[in-house]
N, C-alpha and C. Protein backbone atom coordinates (compact mmCIF):
# COMPACT_ATOMS: atom_id res chain seq x y z
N UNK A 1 -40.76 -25.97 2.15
CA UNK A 1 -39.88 -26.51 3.16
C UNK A 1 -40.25 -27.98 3.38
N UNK A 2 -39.28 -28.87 3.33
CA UNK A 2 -39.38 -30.02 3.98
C UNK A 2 -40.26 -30.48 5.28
N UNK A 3 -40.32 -32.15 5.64
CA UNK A 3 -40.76 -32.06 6.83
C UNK A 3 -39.92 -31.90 7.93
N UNK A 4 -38.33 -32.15 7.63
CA UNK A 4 -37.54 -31.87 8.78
C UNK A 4 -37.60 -31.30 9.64
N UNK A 5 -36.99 -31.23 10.85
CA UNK A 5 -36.88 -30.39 11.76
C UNK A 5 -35.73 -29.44 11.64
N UNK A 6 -34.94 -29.53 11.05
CA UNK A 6 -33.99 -27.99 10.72
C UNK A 6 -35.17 -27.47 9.75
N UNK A 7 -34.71 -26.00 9.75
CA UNK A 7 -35.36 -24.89 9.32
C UNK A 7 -34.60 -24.49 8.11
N UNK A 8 -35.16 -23.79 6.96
CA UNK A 8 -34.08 -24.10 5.38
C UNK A 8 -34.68 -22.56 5.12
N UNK A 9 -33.76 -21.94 4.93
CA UNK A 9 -33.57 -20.74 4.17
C UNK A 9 -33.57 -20.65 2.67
N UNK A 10 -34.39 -19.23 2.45
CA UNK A 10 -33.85 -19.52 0.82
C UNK A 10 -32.34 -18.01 0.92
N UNK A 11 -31.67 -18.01 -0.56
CA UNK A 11 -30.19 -17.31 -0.47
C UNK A 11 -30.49 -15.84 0.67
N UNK A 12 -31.66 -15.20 0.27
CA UNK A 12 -31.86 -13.69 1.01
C UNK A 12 -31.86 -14.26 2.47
N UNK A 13 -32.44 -14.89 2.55
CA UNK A 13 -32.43 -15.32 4.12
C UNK A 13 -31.31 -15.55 4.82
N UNK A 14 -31.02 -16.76 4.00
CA UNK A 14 -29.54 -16.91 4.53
C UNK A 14 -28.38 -15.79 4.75
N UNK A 15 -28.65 -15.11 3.79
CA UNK A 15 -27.45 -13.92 3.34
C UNK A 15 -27.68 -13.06 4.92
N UNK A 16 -28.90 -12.30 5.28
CA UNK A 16 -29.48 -11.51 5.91
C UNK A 16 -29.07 -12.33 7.57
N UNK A 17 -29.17 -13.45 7.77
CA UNK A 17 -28.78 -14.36 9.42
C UNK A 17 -27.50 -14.39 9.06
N UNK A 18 -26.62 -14.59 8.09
CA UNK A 18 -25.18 -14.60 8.39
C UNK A 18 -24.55 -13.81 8.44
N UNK A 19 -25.07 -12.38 7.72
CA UNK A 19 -24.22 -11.19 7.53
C UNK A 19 -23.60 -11.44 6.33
N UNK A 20 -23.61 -11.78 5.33
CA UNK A 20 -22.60 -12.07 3.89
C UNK A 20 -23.64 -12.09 2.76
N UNK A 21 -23.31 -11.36 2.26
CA UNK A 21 -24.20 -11.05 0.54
C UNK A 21 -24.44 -12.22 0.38
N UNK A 22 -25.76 -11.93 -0.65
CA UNK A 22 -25.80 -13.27 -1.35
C UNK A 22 -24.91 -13.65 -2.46
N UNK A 23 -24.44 -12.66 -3.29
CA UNK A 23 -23.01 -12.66 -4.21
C UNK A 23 -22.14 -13.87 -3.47
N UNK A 24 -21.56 -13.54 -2.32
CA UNK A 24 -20.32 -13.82 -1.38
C UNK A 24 -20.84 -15.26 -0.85
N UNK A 25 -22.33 -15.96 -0.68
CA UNK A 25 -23.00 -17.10 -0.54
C UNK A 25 -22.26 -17.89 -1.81
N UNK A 26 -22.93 -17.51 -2.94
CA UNK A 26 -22.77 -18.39 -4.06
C UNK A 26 -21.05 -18.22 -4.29
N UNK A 27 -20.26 -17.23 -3.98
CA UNK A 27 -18.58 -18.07 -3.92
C UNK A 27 -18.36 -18.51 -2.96
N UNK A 28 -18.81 -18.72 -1.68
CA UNK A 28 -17.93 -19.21 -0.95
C UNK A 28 -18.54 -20.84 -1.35
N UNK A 29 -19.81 -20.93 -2.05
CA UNK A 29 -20.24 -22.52 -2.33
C UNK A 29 -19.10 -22.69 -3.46
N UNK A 30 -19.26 -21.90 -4.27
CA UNK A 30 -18.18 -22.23 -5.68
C UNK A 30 -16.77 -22.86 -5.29
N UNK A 31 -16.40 -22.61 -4.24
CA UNK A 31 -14.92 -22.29 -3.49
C UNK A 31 -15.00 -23.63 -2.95
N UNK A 32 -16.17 -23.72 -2.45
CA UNK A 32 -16.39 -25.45 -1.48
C UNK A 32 -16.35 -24.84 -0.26
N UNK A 33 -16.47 -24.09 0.43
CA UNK A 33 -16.09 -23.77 1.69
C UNK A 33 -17.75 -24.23 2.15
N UNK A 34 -18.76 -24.48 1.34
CA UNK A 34 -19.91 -24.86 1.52
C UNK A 34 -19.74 -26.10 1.31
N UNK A 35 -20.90 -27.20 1.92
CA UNK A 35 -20.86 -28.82 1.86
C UNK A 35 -21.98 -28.05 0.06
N UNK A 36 -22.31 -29.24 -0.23
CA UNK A 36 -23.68 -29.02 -1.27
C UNK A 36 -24.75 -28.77 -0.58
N UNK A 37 -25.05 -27.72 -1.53
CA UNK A 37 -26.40 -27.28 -1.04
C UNK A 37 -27.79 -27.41 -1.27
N UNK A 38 -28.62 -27.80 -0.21
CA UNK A 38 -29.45 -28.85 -1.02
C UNK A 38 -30.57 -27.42 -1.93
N UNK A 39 -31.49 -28.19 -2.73
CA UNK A 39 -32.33 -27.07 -3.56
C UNK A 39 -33.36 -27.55 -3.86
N UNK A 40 -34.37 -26.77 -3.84
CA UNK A 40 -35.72 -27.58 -3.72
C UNK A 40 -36.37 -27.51 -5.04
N UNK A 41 -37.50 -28.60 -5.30
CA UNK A 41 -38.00 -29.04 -6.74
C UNK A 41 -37.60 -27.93 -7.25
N UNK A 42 -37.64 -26.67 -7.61
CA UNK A 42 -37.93 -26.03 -8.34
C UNK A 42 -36.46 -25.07 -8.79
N UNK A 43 -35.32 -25.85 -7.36
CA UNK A 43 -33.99 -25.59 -8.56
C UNK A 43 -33.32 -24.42 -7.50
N UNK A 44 -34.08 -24.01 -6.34
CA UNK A 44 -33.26 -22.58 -5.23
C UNK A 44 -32.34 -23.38 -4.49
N UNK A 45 -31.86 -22.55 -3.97
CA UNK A 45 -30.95 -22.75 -2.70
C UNK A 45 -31.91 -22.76 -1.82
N UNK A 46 -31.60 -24.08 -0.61
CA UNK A 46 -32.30 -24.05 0.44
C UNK A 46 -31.27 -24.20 1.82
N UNK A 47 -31.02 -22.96 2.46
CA UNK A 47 -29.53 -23.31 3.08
C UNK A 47 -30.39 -23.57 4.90
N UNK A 48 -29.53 -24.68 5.38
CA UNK A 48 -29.87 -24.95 6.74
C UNK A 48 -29.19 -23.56 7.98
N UNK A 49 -29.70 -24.23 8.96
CA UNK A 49 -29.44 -23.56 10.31
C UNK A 49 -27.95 -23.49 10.20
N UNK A 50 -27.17 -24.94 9.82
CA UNK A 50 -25.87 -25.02 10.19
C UNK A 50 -25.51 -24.72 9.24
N UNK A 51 -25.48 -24.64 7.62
CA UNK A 51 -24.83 -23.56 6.73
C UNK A 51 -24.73 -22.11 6.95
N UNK A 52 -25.84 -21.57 7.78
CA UNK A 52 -25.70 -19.97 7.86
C UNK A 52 -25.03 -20.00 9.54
N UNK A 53 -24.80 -20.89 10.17
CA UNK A 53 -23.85 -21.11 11.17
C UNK A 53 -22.36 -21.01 10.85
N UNK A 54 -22.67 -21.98 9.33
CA UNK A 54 -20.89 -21.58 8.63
C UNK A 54 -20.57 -20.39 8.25
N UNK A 55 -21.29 -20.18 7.25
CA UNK A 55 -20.98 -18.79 7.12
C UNK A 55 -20.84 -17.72 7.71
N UNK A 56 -21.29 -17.69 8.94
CA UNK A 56 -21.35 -16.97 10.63
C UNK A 56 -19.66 -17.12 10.12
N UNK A 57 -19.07 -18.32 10.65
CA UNK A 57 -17.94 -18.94 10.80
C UNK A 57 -17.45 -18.07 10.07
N UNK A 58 -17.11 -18.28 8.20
CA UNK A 58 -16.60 -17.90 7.01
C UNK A 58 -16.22 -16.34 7.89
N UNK A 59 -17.26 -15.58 7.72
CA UNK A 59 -17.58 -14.35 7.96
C UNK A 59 -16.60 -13.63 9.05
N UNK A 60 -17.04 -14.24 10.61
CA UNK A 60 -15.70 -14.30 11.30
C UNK A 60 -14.45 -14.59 11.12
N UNK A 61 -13.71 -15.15 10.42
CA UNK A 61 -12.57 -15.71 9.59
C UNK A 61 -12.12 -14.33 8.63
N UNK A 62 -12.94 -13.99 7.86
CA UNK A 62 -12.73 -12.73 6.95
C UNK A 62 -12.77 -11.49 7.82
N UNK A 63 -13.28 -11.35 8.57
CA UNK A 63 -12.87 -10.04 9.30
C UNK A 63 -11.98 -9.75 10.00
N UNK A 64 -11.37 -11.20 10.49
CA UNK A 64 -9.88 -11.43 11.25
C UNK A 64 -8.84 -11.08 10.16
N UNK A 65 -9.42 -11.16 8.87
CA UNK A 65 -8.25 -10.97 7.61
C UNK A 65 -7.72 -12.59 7.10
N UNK A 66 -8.13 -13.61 7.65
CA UNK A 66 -8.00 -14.44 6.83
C UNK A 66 -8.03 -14.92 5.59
N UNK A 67 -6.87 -15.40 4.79
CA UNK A 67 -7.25 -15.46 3.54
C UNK A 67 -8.22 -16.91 3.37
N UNK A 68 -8.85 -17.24 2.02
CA UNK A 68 -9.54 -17.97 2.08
C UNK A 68 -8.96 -19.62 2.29
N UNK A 69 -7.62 -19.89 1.65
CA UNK A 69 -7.48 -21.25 1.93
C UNK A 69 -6.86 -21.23 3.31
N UNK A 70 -6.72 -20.02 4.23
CA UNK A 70 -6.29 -20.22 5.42
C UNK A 70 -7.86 -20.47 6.00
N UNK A 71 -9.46 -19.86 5.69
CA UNK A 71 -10.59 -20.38 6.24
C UNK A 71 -10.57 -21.95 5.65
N UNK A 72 -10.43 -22.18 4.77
CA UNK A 72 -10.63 -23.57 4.40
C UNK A 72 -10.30 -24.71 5.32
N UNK A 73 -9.12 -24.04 5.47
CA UNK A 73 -7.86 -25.15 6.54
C UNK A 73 -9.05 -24.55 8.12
N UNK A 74 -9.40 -23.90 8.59
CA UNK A 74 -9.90 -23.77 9.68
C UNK A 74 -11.41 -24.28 9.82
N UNK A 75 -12.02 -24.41 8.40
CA UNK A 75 -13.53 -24.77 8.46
C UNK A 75 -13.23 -26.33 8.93
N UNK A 76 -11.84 -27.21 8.17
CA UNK A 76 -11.87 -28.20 8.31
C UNK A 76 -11.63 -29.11 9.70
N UNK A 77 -10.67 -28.23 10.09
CA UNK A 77 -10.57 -28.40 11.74
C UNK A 77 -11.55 -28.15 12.51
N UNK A 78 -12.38 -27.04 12.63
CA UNK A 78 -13.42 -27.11 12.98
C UNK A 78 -14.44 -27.60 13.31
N UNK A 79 -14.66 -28.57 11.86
CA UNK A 79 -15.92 -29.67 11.95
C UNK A 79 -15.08 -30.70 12.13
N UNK A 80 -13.72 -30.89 12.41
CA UNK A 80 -13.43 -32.39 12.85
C UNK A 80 -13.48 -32.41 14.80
N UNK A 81 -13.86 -32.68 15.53
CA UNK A 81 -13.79 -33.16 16.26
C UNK A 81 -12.70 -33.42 16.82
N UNK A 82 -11.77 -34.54 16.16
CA UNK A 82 -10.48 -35.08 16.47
C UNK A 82 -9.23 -34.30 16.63
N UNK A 83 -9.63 -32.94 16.24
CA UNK A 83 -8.63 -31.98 15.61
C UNK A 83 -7.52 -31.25 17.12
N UNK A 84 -6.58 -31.71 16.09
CA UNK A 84 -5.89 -30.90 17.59
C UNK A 84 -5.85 -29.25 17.72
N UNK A 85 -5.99 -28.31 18.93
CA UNK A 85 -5.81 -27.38 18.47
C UNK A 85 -4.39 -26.40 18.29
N UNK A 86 -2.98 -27.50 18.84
CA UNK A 86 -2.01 -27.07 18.02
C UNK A 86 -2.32 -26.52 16.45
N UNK A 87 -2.98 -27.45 15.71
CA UNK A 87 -3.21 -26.91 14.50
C UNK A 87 -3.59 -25.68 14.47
N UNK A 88 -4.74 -25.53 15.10
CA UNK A 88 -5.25 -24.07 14.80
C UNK A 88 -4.49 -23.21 15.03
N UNK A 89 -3.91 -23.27 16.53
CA UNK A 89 -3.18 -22.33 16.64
C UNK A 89 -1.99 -22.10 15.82
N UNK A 90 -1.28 -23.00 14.59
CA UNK A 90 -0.55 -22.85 14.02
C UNK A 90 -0.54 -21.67 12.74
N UNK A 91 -1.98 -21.95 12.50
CA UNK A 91 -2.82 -21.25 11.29
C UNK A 91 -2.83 -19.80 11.96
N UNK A 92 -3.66 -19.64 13.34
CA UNK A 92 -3.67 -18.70 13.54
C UNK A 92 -2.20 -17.56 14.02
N UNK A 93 -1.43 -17.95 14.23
CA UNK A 93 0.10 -17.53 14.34
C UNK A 93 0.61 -17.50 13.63
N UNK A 94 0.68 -17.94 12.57
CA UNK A 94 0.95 -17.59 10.89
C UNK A 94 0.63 -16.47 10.38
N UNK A 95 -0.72 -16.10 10.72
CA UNK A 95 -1.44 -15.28 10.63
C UNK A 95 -1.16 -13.64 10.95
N UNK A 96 -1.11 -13.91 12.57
CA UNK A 96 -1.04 -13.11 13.20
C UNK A 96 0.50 -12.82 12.63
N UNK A 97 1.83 -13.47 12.57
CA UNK A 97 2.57 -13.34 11.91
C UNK A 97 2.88 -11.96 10.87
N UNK A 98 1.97 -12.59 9.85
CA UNK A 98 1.67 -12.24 8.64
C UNK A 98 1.16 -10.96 8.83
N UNK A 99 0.07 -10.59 9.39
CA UNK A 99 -0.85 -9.20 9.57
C UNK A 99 0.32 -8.17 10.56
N UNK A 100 1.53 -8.75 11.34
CA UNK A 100 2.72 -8.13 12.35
C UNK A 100 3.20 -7.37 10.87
N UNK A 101 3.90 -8.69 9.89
CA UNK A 101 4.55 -8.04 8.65
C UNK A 101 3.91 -6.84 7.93
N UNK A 102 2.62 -6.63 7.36
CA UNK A 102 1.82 -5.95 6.61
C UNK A 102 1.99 -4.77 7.62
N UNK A 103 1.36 -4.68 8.68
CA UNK A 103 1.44 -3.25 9.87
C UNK A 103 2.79 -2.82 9.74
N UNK A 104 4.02 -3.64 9.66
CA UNK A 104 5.12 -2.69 10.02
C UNK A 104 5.68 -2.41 8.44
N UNK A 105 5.10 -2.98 7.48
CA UNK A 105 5.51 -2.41 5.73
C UNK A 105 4.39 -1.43 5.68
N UNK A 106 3.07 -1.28 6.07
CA UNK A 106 2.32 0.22 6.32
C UNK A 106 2.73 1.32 7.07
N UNK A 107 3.42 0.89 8.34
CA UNK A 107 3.85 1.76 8.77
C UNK A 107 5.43 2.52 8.17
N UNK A 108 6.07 1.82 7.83
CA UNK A 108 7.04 2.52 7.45
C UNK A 108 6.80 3.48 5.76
N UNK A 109 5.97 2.54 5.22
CA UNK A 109 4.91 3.47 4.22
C UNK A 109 4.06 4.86 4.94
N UNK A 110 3.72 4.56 5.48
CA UNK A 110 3.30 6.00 6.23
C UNK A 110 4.67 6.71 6.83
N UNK A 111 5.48 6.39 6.86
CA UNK A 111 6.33 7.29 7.86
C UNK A 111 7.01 8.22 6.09
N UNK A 112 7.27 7.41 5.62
CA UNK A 112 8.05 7.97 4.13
C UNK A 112 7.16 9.08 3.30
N UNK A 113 5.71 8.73 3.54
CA UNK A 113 4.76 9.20 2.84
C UNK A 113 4.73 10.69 4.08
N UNK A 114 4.62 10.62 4.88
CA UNK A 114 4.70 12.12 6.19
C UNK A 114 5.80 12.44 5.81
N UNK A 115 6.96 12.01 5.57
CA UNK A 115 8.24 12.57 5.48
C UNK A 115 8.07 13.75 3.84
N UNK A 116 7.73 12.75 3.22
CA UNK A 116 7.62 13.69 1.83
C UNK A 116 6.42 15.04 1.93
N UNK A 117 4.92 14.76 2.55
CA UNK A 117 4.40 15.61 2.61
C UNK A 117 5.21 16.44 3.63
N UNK A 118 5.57 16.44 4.73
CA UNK A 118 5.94 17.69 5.40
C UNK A 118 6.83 18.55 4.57
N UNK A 119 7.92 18.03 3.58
CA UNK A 119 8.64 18.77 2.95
C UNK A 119 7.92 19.72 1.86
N UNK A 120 6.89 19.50 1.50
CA UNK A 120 5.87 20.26 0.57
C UNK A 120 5.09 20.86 0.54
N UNK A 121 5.45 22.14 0.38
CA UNK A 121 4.62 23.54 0.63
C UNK A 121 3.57 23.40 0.37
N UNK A 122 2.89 23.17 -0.89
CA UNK A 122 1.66 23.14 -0.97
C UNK A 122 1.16 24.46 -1.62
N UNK A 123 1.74 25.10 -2.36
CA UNK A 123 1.85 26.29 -2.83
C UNK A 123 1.57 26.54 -3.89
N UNK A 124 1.66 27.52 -4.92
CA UNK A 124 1.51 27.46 -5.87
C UNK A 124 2.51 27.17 -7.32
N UNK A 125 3.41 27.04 -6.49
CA UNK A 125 5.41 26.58 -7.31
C UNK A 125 5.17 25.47 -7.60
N UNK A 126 5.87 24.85 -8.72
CA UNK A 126 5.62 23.70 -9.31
C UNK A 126 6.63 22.29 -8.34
N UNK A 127 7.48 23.05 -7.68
CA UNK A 127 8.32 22.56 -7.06
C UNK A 127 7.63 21.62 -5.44
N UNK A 128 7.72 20.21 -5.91
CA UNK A 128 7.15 19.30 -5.13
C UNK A 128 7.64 18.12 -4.64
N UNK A 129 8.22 17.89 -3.60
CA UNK A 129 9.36 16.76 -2.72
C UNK A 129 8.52 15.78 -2.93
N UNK A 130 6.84 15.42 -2.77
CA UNK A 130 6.31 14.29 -2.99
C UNK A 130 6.26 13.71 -4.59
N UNK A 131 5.97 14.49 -5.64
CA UNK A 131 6.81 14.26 -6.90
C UNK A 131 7.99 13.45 -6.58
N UNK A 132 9.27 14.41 -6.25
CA UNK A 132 10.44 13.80 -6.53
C UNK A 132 10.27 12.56 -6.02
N UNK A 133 10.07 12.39 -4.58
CA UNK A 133 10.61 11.52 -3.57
C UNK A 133 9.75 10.20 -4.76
N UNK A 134 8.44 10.15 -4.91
CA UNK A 134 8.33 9.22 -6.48
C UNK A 134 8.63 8.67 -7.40
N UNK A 135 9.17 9.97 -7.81
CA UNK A 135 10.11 9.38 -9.11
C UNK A 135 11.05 9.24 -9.03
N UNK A 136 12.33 9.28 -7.78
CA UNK A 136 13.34 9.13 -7.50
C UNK A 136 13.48 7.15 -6.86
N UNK A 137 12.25 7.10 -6.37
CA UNK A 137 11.57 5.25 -5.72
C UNK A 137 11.53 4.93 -6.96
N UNK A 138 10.85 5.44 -8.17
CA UNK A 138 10.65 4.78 -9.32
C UNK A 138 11.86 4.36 -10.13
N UNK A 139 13.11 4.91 -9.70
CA UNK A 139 14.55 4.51 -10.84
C UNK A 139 14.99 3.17 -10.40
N UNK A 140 15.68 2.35 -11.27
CA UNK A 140 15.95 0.82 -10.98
C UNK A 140 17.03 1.33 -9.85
N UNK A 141 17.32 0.29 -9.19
CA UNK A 141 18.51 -0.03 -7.85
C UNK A 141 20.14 0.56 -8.82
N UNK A 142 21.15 1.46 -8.48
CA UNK A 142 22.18 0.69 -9.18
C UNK A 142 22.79 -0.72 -8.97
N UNK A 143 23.68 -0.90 -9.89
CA UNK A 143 24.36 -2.34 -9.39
C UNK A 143 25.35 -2.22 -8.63
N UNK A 144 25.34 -3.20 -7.62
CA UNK A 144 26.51 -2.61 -6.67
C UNK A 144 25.98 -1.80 -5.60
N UNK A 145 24.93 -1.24 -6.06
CA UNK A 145 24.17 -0.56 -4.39
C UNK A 145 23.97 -1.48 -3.61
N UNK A 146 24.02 -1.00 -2.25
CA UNK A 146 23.45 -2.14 -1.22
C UNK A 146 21.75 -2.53 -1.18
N UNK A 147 21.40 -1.53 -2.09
CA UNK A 147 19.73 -1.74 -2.00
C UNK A 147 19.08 -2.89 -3.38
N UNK A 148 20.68 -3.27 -4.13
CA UNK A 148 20.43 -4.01 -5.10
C UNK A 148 20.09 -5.61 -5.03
N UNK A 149 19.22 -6.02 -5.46
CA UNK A 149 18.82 -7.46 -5.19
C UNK A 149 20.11 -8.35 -5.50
């Protein structure tokens, strides 16, 4: 360790105070979502207080479901100071947006998916509504249907 006064981790360390593999360390540096990291004579990672602060960050960001260039755009606001937080909140309402869309295309996936199992005995007849209802989703649109692109 240096003489500094921040305190320098090597990757296990770091990994272990931020909560994020060390795998998931070395991409989110690959990615840049890390500044450079400094490494000592002998060639390690030596990550500071405030890198495993980021990755705190990163970490929080990914469990909200953020994708990564939506953390990117938020690491950067973040460390600016100047930053308005219209921005953020733009990112984050996008977001939230986005995760509204996915819940109500799961849910109606679940409702289709209950619909087919309740129709299916479960028996020993070869005869199975979750089959059909499958391979009946699997035929192209006709043309001229209203379900046709």
């Amino acid at each position: 360790m240096n003489q500094s006064t921040s305190a320098e981790f090597n990757i296990g360390e770091a990994a272990a105070r931020s909560g994020v593999s060390a795998k998931m360390l070395r991409h989110y540096e690959s990615l840049g979502l890390l500044s450079a990291i400094a490494r000592s004579e002998s060639g390690y990672r030596q990550y500071s207080e405030q890198d495993v602060h980021t990755l705190r960050f990163i970490r929080s960001a990914r469990d909200l479901g953020f994708k990564i260039a939506e953390i990117a755009q938020l690491l950067q606001l973040w460390q600016d100071q100047g930053r308005s937080s219209a921005d953020v909140k733009r990112i984050a309402l996008a977001h939230l947006a986005d995760l509204d869309r996915r819940m109500a295309e799961m849910a109606a996936m679940r409702q289709t998916l209950q619909a087919l199992v309740q129709h299916c005995q479960g028996d020993s007849r070869p005869n199975c509504p979750i089959l059909q209802g499958l391979s009946d989703s699997a035929r192209p649109p006709l043309t001229g249907s209203k379900h046709a692109p």
